[in-house]
Protein backbone atom coordinates (compact mmCIF):
# COMPACT_ATOMS: atom_id res chain seq x y z
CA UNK A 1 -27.57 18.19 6.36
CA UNK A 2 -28.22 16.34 3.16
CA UNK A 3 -25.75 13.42 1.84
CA UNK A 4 -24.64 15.06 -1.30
CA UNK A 5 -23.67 18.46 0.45
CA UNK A 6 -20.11 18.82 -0.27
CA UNK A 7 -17.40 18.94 2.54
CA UNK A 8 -16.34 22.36 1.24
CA UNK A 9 -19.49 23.88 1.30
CA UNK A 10 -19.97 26.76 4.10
CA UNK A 11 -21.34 25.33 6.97
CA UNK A 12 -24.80 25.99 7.94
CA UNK A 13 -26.63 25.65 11.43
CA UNK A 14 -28.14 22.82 12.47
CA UNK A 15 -31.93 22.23 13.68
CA UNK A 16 -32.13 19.86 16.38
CA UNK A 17 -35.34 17.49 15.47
CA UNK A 18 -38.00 17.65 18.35
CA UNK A 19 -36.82 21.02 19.47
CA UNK A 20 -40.65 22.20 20.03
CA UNK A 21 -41.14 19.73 22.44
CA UNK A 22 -37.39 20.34 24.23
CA UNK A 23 -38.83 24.20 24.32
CA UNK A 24 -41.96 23.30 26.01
CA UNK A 25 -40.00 21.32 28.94
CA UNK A 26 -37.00 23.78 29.25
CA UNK A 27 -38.48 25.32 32.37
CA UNK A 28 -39.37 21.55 34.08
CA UNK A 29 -37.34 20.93 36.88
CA UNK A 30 -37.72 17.09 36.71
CA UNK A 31 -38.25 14.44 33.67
CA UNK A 32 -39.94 11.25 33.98
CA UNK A 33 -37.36 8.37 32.26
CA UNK A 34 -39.53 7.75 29.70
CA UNK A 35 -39.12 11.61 28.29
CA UNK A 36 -35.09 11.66 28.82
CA UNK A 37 -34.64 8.54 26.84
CA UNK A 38 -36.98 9.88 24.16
CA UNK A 39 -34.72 12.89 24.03
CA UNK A 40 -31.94 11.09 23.59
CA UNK A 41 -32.84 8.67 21.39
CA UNK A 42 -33.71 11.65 19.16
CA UNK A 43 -30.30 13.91 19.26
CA UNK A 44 -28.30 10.62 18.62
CA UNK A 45 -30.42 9.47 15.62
CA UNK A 46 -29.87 13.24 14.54
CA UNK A 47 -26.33 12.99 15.05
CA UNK A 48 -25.70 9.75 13.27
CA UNK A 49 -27.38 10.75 10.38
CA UNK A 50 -24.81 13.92 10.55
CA UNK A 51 -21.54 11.74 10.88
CA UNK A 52 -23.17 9.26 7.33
CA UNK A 53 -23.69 12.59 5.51
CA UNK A 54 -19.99 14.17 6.74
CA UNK A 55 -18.48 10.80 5.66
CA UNK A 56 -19.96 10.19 2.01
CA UNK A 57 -19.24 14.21 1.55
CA UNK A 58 -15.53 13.24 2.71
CA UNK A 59 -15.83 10.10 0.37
CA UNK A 60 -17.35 12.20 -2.54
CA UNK A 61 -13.96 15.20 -2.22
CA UNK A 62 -11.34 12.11 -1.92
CA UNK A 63 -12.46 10.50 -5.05
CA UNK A 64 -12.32 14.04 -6.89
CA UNK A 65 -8.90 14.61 -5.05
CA UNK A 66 -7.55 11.13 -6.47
CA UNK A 67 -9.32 11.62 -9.89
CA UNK A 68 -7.08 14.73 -10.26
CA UNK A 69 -3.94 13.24 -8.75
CA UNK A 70 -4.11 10.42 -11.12
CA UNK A 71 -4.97 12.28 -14.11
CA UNK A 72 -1.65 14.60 -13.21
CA UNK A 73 0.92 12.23 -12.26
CA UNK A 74 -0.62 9.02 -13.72
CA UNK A 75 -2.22 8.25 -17.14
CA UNK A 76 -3.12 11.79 -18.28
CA UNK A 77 -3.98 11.13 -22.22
CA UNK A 78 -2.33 14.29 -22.62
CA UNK A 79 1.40 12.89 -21.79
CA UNK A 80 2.37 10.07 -24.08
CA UNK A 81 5.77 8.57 -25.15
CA UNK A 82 7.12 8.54 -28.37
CA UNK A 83 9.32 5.77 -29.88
CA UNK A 84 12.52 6.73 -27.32
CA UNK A 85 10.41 6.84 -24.40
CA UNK A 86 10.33 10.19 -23.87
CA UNK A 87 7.45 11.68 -22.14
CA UNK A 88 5.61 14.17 -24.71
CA UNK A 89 3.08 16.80 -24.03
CA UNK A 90 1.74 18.17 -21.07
CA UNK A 91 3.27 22.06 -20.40
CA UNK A 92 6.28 22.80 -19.26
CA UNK A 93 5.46 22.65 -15.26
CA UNK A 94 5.93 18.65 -15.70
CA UNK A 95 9.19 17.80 -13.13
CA UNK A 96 11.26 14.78 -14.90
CA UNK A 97 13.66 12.73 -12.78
CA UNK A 98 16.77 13.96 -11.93
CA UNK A 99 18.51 10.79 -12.99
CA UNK A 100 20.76 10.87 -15.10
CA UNK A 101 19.77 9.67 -18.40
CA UNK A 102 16.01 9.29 -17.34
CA UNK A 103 13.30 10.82 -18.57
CA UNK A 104 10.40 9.74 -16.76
CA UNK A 105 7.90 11.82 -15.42
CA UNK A 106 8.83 12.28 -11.22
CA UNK A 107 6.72 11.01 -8.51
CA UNK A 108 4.52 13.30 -6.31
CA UNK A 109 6.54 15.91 -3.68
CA UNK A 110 9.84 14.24 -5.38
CA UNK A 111 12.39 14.80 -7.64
CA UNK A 112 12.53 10.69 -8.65
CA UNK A 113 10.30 8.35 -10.45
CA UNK A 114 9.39 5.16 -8.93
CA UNK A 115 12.71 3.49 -10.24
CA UNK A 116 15.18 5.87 -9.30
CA UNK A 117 13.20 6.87 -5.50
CA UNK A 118 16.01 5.53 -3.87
CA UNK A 119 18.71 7.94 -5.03
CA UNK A 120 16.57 10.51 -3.02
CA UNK A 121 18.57 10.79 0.49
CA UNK A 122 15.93 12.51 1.98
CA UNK A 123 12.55 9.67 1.47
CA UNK A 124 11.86 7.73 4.17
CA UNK A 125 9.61 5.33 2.50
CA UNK A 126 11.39 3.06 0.27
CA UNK A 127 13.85 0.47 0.64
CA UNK A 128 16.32 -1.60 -1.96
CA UNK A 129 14.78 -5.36 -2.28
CA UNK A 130 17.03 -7.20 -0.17
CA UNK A 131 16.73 -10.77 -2.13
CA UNK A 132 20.65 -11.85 -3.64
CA UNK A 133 20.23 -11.66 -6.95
CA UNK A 134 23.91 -12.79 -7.90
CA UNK A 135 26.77 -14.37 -6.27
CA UNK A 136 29.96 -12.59 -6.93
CA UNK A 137 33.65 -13.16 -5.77
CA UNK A 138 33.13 -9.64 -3.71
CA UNK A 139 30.07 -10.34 -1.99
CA UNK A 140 26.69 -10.70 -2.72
CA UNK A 141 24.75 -8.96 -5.18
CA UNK A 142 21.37 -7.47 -4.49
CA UNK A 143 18.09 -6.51 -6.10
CA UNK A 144 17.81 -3.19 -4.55
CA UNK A 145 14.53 -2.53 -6.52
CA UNK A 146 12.30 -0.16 -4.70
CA UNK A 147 9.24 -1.39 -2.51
CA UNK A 148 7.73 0.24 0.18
CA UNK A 149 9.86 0.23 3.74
CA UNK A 150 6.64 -1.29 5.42
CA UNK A 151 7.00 -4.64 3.23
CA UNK A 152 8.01 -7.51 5.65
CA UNK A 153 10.19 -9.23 4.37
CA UNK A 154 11.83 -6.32 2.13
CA UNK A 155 11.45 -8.13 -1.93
CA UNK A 156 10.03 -6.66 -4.89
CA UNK A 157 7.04 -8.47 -6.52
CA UNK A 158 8.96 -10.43 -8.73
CA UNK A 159 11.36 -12.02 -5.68
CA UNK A 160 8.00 -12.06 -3.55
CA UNK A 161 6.16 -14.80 -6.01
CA UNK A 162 9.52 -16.10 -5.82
CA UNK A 163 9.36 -16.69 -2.20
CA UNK A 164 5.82 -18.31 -2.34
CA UNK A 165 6.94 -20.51 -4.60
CA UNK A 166 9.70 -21.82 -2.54
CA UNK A 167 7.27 -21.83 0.46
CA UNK A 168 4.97 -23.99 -2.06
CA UNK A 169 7.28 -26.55 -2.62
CA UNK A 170 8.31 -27.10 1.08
CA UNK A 171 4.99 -27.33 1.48
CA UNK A 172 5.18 -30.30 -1.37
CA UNK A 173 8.08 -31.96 0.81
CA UNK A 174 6.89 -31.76 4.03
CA UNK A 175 3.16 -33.40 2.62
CA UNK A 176 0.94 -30.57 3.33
CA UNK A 177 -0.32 -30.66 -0.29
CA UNK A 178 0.29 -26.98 -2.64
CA UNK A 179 -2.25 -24.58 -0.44
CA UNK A 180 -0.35 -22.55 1.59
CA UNK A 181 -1.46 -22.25 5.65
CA UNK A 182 -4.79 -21.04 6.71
CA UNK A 183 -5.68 -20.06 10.39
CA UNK A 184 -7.38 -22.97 10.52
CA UNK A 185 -4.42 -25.64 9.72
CA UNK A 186 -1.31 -23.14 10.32
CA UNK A 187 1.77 -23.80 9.29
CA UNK A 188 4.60 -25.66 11.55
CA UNK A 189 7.66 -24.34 12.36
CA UNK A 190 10.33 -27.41 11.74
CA UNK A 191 8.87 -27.51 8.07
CA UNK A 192 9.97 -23.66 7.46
CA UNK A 193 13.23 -23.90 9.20
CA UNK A 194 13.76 -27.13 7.22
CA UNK A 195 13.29 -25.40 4.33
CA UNK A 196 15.74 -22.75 5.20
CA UNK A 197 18.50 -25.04 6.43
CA UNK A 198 17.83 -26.61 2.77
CA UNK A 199 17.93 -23.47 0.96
CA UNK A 200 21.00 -22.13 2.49
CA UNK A 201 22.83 -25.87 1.99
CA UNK A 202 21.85 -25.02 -1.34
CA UNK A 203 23.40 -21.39 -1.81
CA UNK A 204 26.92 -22.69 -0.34
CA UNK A 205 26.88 -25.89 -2.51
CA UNK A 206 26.77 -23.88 -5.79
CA UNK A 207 30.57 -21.90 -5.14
CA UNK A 208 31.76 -24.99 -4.65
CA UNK A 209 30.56 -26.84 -7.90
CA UNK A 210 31.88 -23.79 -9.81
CA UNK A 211 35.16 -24.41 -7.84
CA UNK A 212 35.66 -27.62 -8.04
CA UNK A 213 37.20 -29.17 -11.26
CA UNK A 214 35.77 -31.86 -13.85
CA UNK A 215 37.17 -35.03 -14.01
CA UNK A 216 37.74 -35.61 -17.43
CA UNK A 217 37.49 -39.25 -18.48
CA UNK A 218 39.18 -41.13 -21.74
């Protein structure tokens, strides 16, 4: 089987390397050690060099496969936006969300783009960024951007960098310098709790200042 064989050709047999000499001792009732490992040695160079040319073919049909997936739902020269935003070109088999209002082009096997994938009942990957973007008199308020369910904890990029930032200057405090823990020097555990407790002091000390009156002096 040759490398650049594609994994949709039709499959064709397969001629074992050395099978003259397996022919000759087909009938022999016994092999010396020497002749079995030979043998062997053989069929499973044969066979590895099978699995490398099965796997670059599989390589070879993915990177066609994501070429065409990213010229149809990604930057396809063929679909621009004009001055409103509104996707242009591209035939009439283009789905656009189902938002109201939006015209953006929908994701893959959905009916929502990226920033509306969460009014979709029925996905199962996304999740609303859970980071309090605003403190209101009802409650807090939340992100609730999109990012993939699998993200631990659940922020968008922007609240993410926010994060490492805050982790940063703990790190400042607590005199571990501004790299953030290797596996070599991890990273203790009363500096991050201390950096909670100080965060969350923080968050209930700001209702209060808006709260409390100024004293006006003469």
């Amino acid at each position: 089987m040759a490398e650049s064989s594609s994994a949709s050709s039709p499959l064709r047999p397969v001629t074992v390397d050395g099978g003259d000499d397996d022919l000759a001792l087909m009938n022999s009732q016994v092999l010396t050690r020497e002749e079995v490992i030979r043998r062997r040695f053989r069929r499973v160079k044969q066979l590895g060099q099978c699995y490398r040319a099965h796997y670059w073919a599989l390589m070879e049909e993915l990177k066609s496969k994501y070429r065409d997936y990213y010229w149809t739902y990604g930057k396809s020269p063929f679909n621009y936006h004009n001055q409103n935003g509104v996707v242009l070109g591209g035939g009439d088999d283009i789905v656009r969300c189902r938002f109201s209002g939006c015209k953006t082009r929908a994701m893959a096997l959905t009916n929502y783009c990226h920033l509306h994938i969460l009014s979709d009942s029925k996905q199962k990957l996304y999740q609303g960024c859970r980071t309090v973007a605003k403190n209101l008199a009802s409650g807090p308020s939340f992100c609730n951007k999109p990012v993939l369910i699998s993200v631990v904890p659940p922020a968008c990029p922007n609240h993410h960098s926010s994060g490492e930032k805050c982790l940063a200057r703990a790190l400042r405090r607590a005199g571990s310098g501004n790299t953030f823990p290797t596996k070599c020097k991890p990273l203790k555990f009363n500096v991050i709790a201390s950096e909670f407790v100080h965060q969350i002091q923080k968050n209930r000390m700001l209702p209060l200042k808006e709260t409390t009156p100024k004293v006006e002096t003469e």
